[in-house]
C-alpha atoms as a PDB file:
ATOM      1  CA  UNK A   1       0.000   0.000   0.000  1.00  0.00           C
ATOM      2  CA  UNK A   2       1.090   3.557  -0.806  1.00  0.00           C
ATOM      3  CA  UNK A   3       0.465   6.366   1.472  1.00  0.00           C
ATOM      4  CA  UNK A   4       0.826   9.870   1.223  1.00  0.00           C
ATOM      5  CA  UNK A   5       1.213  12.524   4.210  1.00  0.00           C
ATOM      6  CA  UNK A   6       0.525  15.707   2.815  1.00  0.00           C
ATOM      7  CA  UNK A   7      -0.839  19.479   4.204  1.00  0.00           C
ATOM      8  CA  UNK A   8      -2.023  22.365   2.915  1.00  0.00           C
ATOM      9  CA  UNK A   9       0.428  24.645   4.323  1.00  0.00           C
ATOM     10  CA  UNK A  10       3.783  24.034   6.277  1.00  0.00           C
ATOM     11  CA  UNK A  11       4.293  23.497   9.767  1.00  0.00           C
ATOM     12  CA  UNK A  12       1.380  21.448  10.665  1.00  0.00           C
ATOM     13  CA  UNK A  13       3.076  18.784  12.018  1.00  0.00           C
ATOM     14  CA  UNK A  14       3.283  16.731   8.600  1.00  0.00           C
ATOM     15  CA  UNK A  15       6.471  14.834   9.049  1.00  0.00           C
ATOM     16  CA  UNK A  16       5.880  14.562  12.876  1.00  0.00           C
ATOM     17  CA  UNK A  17       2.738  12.219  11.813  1.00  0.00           C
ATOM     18  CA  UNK A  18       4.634  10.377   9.107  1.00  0.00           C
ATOM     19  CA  UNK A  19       7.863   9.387  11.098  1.00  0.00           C
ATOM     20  CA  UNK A  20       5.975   8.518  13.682  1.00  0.00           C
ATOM     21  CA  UNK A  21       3.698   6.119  11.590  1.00  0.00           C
ATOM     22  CA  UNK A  22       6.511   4.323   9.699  1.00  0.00           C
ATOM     23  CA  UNK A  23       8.181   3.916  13.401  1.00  0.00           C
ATOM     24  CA  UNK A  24       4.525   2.411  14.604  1.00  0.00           C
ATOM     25  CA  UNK A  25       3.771   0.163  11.339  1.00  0.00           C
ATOM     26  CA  UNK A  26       7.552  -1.038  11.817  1.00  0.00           C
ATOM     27  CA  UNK A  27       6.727  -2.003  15.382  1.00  0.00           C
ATOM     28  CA  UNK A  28       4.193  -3.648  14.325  1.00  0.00           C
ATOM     29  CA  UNK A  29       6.344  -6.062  12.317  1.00  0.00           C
ATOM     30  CA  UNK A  30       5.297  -4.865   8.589  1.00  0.00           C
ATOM     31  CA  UNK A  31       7.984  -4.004   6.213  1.00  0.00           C
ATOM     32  CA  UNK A  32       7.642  -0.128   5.631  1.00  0.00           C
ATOM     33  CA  UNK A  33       9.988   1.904   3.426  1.00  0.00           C
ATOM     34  CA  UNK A  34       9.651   5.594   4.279  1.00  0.00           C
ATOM     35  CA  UNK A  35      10.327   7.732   0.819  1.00  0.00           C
ATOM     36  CA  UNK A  36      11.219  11.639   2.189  1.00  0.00           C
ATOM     37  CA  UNK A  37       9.578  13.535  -1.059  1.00  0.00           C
ATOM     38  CA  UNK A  38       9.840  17.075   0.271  1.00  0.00           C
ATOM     39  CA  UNK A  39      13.129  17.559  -1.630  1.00  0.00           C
ATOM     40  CA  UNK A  40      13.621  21.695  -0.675  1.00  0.00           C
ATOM     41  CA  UNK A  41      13.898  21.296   3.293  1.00  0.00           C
ATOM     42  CA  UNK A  42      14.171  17.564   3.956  1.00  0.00           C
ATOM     43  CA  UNK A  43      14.048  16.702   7.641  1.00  0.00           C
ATOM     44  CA  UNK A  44      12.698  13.174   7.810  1.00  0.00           C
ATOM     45  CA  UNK A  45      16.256  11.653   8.933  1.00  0.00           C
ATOM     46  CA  UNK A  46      16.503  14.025  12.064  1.00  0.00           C
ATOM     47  CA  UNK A  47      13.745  11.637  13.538  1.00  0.00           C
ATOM     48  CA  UNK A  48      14.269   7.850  12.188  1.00  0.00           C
ATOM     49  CA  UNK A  49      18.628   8.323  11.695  1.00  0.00           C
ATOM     50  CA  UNK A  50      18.901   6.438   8.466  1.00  0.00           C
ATOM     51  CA  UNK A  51      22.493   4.880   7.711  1.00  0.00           C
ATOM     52  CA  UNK A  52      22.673   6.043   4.107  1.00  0.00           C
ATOM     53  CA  UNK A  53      24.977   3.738   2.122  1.00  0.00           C
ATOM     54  CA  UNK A  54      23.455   4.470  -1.090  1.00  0.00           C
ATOM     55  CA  UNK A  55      23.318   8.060  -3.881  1.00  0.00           C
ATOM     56  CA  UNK A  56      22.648   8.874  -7.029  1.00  0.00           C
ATOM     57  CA  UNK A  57      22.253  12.099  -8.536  1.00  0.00           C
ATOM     58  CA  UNK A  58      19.489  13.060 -10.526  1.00  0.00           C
ATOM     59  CA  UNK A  59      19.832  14.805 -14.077  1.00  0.00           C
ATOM     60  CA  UNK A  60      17.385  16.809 -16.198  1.00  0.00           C
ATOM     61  CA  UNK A  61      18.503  16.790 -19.717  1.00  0.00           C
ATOM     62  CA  UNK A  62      18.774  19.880 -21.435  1.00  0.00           C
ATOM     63  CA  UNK A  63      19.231  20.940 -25.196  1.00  0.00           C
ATOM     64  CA  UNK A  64      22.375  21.544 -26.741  1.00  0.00           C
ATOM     65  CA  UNK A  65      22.467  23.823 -29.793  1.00  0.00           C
ATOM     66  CA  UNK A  66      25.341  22.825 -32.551  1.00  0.00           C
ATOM     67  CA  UNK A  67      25.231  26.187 -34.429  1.00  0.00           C
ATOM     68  CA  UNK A  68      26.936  24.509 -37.335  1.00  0.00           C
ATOM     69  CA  UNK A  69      23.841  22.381 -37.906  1.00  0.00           C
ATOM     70  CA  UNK A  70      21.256  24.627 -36.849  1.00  0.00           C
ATOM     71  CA  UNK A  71      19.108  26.985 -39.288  1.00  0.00           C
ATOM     72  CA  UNK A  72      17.224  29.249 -37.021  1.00  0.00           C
ATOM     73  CA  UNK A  73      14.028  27.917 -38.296  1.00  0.00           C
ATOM     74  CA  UNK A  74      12.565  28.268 -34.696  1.00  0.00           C
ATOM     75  CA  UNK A  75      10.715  24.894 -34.424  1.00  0.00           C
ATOM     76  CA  UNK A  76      12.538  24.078 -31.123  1.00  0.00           C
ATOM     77  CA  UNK A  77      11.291  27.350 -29.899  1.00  0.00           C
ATOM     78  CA  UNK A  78       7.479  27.105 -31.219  1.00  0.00           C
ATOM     79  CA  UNK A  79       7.051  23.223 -29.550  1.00  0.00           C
ATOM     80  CA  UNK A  80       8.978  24.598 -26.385  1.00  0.00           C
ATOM     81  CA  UNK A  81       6.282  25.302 -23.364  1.00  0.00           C
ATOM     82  CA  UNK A  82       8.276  26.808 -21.092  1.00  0.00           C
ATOM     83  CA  UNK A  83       9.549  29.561 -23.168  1.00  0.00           C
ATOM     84  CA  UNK A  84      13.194  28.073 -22.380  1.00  0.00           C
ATOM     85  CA  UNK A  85      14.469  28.581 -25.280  1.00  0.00           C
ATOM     86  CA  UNK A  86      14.245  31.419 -27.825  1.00  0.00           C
ATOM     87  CA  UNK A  87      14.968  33.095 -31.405  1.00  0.00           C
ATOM     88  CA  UNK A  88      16.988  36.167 -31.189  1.00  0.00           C
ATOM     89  CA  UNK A  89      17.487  37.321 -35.443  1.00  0.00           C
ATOM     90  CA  UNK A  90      19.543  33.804 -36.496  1.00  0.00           C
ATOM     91  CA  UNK A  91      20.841  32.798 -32.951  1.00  0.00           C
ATOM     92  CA  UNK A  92      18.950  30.205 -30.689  1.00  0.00           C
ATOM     93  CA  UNK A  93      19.910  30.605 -27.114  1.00  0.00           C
ATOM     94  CA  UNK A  94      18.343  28.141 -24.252  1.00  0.00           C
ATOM     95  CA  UNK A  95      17.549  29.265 -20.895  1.00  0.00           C
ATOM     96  CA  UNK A  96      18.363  25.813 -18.469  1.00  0.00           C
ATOM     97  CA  UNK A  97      16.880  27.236 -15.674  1.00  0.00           C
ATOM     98  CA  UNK A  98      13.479  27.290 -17.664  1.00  0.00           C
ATOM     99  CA  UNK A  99      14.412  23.503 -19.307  1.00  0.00           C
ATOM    100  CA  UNK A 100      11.733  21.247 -17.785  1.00  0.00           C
ATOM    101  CA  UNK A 101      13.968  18.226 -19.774  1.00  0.00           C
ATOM    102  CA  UNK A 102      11.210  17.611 -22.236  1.00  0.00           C
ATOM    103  CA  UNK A 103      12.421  16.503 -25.205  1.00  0.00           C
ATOM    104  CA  UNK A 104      10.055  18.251 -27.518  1.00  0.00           C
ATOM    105  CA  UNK A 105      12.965  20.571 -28.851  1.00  0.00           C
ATOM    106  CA  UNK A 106      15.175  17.139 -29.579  1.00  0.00           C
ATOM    107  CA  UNK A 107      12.360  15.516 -31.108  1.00  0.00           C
ATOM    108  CA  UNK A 108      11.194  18.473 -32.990  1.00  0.00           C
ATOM    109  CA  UNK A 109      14.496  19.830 -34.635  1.00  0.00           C
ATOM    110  CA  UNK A 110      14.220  18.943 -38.816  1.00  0.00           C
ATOM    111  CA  UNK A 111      18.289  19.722 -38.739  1.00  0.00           C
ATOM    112  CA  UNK A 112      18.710  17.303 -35.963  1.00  0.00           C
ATOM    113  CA  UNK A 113      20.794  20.286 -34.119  1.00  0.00           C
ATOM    114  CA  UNK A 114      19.924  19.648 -30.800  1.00  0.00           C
ATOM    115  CA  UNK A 115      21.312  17.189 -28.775  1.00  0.00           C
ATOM    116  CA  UNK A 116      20.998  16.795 -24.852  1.00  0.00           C
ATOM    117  CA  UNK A 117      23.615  17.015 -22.278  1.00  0.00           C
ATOM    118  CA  UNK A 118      22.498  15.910 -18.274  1.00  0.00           C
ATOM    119  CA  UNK A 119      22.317  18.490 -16.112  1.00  0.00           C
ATOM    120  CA  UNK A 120      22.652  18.098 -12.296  1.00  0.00           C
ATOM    121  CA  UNK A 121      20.237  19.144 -10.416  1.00  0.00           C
ATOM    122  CA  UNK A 122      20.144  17.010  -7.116  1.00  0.00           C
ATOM    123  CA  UNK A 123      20.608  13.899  -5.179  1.00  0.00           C
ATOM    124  CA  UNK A 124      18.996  10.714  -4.026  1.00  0.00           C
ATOM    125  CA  UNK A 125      19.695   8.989  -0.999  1.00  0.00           C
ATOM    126  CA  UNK A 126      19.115   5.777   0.488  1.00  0.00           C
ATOM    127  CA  UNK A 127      19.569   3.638   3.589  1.00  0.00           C
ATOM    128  CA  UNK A 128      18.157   2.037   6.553  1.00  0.00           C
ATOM    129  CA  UNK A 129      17.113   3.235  10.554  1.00  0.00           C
ATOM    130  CA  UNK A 130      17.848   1.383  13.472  1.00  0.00           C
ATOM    131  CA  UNK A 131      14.196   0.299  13.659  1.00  0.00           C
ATOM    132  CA  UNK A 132      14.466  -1.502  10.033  1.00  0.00           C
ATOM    133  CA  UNK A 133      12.575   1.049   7.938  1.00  0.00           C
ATOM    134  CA  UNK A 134      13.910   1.151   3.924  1.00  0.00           C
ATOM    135  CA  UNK A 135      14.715   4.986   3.772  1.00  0.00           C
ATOM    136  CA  UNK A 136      15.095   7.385   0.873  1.00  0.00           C
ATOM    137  CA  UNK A 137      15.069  10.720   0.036  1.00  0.00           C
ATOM    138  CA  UNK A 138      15.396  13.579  -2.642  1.00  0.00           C
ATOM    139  CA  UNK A 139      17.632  16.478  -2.305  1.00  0.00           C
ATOM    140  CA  UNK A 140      17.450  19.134  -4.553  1.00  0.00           C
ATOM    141  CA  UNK A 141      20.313  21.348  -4.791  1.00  0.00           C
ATOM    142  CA  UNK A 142      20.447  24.916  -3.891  1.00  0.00           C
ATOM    143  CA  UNK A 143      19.671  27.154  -6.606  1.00  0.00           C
ATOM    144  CA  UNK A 144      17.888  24.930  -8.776  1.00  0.00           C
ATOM    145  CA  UNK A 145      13.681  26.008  -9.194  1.00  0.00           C
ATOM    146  CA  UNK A 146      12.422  22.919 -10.058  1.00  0.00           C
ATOM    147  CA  UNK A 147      11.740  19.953  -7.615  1.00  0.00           C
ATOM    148  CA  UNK A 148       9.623  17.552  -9.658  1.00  0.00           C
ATOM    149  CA  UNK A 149      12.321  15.646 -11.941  1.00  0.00           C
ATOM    150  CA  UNK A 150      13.934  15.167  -8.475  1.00  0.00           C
ATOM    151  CA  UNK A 151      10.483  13.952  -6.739  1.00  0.00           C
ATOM    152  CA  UNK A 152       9.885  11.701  -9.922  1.00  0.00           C
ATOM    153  CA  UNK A 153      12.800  10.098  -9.712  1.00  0.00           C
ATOM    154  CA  UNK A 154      13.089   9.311  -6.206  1.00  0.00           C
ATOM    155  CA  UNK A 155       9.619   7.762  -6.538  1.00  0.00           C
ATOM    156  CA  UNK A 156      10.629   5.770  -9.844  1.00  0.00           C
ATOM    157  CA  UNK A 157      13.826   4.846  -7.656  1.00  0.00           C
ATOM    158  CA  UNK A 158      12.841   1.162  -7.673  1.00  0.00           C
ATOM    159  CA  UNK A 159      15.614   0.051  -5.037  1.00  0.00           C
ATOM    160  CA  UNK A 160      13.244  -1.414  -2.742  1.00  0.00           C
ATOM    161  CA  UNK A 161      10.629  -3.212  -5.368  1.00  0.00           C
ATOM    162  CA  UNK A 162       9.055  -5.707  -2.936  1.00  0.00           C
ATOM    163  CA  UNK A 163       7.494  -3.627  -0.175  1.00  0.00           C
ATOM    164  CA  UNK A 164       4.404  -4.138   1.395  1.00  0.00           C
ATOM    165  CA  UNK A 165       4.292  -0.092   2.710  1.00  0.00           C
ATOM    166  CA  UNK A 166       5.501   2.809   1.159  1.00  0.00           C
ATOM    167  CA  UNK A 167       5.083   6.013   3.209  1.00  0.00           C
ATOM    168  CA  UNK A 168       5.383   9.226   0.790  1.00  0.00           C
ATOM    169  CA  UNK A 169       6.268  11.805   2.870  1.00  0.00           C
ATOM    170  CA  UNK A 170       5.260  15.271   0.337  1.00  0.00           C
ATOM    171  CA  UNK A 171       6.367  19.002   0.749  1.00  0.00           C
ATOM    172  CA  UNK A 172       3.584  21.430   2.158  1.00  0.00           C
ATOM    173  CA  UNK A 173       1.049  22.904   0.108  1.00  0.00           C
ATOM    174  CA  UNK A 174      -0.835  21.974  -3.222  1.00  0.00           C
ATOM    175  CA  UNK A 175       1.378  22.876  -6.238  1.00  0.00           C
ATOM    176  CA  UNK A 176       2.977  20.806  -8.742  1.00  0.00           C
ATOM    177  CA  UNK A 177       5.721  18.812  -6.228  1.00  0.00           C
ATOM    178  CA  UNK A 178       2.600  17.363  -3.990  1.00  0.00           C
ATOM    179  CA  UNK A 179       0.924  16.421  -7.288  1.00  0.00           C
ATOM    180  CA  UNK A 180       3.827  14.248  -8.126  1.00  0.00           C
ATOM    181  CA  UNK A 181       4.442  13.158  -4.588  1.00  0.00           C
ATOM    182  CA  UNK A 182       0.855  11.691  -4.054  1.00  0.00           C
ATOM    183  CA  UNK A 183       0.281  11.131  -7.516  1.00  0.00           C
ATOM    184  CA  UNK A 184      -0.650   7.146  -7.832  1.00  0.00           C
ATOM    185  CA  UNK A 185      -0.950   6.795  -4.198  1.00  0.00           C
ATOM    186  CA  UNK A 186      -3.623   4.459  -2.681  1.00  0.00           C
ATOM    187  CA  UNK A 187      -4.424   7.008   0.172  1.00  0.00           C
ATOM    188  CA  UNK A 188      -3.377  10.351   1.506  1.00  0.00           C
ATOM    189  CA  UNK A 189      -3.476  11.738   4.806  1.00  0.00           C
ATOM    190  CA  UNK A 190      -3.863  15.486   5.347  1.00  0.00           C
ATOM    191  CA  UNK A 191      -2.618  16.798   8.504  1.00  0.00           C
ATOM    192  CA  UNK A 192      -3.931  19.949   9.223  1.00  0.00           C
ATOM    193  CA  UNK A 193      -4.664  22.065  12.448  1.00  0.00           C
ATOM    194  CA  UNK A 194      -7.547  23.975  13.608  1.00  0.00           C
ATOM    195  CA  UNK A 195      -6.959  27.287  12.886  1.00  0.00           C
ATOM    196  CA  UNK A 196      -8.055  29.553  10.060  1.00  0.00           C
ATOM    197  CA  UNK A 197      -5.197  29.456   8.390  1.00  0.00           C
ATOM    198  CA  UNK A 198      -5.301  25.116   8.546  1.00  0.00           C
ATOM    199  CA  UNK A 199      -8.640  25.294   7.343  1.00  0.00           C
ATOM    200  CA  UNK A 200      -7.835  27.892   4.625  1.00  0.00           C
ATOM    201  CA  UNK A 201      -5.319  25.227   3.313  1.00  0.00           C
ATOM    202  CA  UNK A 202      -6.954  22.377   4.297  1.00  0.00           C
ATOM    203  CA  UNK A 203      -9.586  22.981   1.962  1.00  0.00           C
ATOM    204  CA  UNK A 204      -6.506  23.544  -1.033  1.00  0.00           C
ATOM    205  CA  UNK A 205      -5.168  19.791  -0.616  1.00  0.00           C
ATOM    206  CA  UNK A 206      -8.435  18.312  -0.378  1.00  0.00           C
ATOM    207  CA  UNK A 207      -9.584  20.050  -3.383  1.00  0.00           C
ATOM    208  CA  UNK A 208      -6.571  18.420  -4.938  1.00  0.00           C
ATOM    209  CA  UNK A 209      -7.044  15.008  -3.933  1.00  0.00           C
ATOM    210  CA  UNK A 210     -10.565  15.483  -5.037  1.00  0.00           C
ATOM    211  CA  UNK A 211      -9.360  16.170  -8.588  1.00  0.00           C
ATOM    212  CA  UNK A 212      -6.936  13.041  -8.685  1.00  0.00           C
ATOM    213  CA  UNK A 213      -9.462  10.899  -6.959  1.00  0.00           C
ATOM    214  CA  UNK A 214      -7.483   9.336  -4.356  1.00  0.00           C
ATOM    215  CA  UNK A 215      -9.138   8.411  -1.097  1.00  0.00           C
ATOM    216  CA  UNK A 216      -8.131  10.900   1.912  1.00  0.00           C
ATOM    217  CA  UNK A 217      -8.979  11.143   5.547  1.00  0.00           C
ATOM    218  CA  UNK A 218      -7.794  14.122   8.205  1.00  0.00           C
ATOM    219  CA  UNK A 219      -5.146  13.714  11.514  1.00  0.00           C
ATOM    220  CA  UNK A 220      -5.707  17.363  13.274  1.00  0.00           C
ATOM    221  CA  UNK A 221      -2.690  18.031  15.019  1.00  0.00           C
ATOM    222  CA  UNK A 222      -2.508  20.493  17.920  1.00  0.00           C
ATOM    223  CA  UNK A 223      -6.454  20.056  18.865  1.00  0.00           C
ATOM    224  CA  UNK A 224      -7.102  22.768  21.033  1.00  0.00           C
ATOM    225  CA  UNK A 225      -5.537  25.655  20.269  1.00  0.00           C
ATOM    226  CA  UNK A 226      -8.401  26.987  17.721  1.00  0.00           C
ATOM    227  CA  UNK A 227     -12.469  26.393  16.937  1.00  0.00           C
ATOM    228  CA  UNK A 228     -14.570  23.855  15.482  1.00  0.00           C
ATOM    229  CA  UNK A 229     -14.522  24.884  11.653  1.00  0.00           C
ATOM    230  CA  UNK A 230     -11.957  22.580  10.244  1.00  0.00           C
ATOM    231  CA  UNK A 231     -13.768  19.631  12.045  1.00  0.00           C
ATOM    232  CA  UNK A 232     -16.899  20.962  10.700  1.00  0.00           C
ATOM    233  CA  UNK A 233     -15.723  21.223   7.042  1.00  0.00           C
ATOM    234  CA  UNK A 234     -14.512  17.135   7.482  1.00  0.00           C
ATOM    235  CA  UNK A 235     -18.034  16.021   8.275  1.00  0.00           C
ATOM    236  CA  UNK A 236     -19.424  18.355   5.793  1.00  0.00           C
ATOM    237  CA  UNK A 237     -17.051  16.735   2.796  1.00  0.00           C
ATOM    238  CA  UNK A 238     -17.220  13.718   4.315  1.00  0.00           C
ATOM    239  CA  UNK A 239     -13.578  13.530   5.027  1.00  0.00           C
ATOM    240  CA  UNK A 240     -12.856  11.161   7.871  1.00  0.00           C
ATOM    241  CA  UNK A 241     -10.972  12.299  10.781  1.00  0.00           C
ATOM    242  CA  UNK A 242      -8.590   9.425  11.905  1.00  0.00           C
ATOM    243  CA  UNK A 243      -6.927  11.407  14.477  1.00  0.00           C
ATOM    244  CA  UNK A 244      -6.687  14.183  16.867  1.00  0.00           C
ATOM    245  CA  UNK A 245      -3.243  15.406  18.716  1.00  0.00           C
ATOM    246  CA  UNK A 246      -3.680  17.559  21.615  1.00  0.00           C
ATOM    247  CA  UNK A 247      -1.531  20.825  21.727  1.00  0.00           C
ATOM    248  CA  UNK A 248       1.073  19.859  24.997  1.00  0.00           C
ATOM    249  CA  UNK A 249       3.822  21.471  25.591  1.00  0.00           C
ATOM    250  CA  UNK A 250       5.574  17.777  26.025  1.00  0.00           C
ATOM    251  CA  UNK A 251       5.089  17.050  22.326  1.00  0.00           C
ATOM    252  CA  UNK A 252       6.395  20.254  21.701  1.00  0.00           C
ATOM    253  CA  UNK A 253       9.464  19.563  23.534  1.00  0.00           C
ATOM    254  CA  UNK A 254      10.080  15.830  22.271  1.00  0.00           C
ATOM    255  CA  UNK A 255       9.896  17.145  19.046  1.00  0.00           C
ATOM    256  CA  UNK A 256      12.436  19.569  19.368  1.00  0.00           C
ATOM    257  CA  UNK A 257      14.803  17.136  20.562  1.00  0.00           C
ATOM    258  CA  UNK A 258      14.191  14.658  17.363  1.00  0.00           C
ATOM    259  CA  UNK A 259      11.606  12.584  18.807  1.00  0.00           C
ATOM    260  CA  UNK A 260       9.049  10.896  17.200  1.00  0.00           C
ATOM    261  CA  UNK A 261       5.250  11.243  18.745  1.00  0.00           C
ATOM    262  CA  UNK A 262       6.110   7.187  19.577  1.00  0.00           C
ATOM    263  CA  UNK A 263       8.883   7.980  21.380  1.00  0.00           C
ATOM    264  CA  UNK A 264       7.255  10.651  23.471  1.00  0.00           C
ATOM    265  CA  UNK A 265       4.342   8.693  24.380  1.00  0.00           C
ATOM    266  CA  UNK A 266       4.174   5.056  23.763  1.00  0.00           C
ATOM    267  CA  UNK A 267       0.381   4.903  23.098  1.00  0.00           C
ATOM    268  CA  UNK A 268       0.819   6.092  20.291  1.00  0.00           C
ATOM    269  CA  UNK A 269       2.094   3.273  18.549  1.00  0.00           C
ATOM    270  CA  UNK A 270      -1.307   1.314  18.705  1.00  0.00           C
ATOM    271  CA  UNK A 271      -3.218   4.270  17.918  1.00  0.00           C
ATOM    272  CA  UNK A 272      -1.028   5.107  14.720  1.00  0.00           C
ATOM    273  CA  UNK A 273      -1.535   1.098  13.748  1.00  0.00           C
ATOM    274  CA  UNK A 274      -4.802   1.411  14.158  1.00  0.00           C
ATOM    275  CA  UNK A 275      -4.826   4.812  11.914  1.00  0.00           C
ATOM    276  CA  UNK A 276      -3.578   2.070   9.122  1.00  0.00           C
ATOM    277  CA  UNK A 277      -6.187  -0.514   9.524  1.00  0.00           C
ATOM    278  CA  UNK A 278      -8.692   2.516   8.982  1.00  0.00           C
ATOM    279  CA  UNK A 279      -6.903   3.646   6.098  1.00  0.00           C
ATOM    280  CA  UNK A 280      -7.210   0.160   4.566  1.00  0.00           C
ATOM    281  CA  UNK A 281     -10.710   0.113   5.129  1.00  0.00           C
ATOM    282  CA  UNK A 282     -11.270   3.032   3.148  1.00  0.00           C
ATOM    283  CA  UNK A 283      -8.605   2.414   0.317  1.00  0.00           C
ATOM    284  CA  UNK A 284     -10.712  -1.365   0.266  1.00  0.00           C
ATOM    285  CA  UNK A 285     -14.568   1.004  -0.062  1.00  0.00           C
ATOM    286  CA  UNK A 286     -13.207   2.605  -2.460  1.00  0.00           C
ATOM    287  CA  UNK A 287     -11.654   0.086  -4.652  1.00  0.00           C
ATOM    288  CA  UNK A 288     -15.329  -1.790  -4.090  1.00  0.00           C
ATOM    289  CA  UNK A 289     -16.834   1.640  -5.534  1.00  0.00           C
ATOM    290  CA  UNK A 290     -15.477   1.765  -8.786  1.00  0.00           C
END
């Protein structure tokens, strides 16, 4: 089963909840690899200290111009989306940073000018915790706009082809990179929390996983500290709430110090299992719907 931990906004505690379910399914005895997808600001490894014996960096092909073969007829730059590349009198000049690797300029060129060189624009990681989870993770490097190719690829990173959970851990918000994160994902979990600005962005994920029809249910974290409205916009789209975490100043504090919610309170760990058995009743409704 694939799972996806997304939230409309940063901060709500989105890692927190997916660390700490990998560590509780691993308890359990299932065999969980934990895939860290937010590729800006990854943090996953500060709470389940993966041994990473494995990289690979990740390269977005980008045109190459041979000016001896090229014309100017401007094809490449009429099939190119992006606007990365473009006619200036007879000179074709390509803009990388735009490059989202296509290949329509390659494919498209009648002088068969262009040719494509790999460009480097991040890392892949992999390794293993102390607790037996399969760990990997995306790094994009510093500078570089885009962080789908690197998303992409860590998910098409098929080093771990036999396992029985895969935890997708996205970035915050609902652009492009959480698309691709969650995209083919059996289930996603929104963690939000009950304020107006949670609710506010709430409603933006849900609205996406609406659109790409994947099944999705609700942990609030930090019940408490605001009102009733995002619990009230969950029963109203029928979005089941799986979980509430109180706001306590001793969650706050494990946290800090790069625990997971398991760690800090042991209950947890049957509460987060039983989390999973809910979300396989709903991914198993929903397969029985179509």
């Amino acid at each position: 089963m694939m799972i996806g931990i997304a939230s409309g906004k940063g901060g709500t505690g989105k890692t927190t909840i997916a660390t700490s379910l990998a560590l509780a399914l691993s308890q359990s005895g299932k065999d969980v690899v934990y895939k860290d997808c937010d590729v800006e600001a990854p943090n996953a490894h500060l709470f389940l200290h993966p041994q990473f014996n494995r990289q690979e960096d990740v390269n977005l092909l980008i045109p190459q111009i041979d000016t001896e073969r090229c014309t100017a007829c401007g094809r490449c730059v009429e099939v190119c989306e992006f606007n990365a590349i473009i006619q200036l009198g007879k000179k074709i000049m390509v803009f990388p940073a735009l490059c989202h690797g296509c290949g329509s300029c390659t494919l498209n060129c009648p002088e068969q000018a262009i040719t494509e060189v790999p460009k480097t624009t991040g890392i892949l990681q992999a390794g293993e915790t102390g607790a037996g989870i399969r760990f990997s993770r995306g790094l994009l490097n510093v500078g570089e706009a885009m962080a789908v190719p690197v998303i992409a690829q860590l998910k098409a990173w098929d080093i771990y082809p036999d396992a029985e959970i895969v935890i997708y851990d996205s970035p915050p918000g609902a652009s492009c990179p959480v698309v691709e994160s969650v995209r083919d994902t059996d289930f996603v979990l929104l963690v939000t929390e009950p304020t107006p600005f949670g609710l506010h962005d709430l409603k933006l994920a849900a609205e996406l996983t609406a659109q790409l029809q994947i099944p999705t249910g609700v942990i609030i974290n930090r019940d408490g500290i605001g009102n009733a409205e995002v619990e009230e916009f969950c029963h109203k789209e029928n979005l089941p709430i799986l979980m509430k975490i109180p706001f306590e100043r001793e969650i706050g504090e494990g946290i800090a110090e790069g625990k997971t919610l398991v760690e800090i309170y042991p209950a947890y760990t049957e509460e987060f299992q039983t989390v999973f058995d809910h979300i396989h009743i709903l991914v198993e409704a929903s397969k029985a719907q179509i």
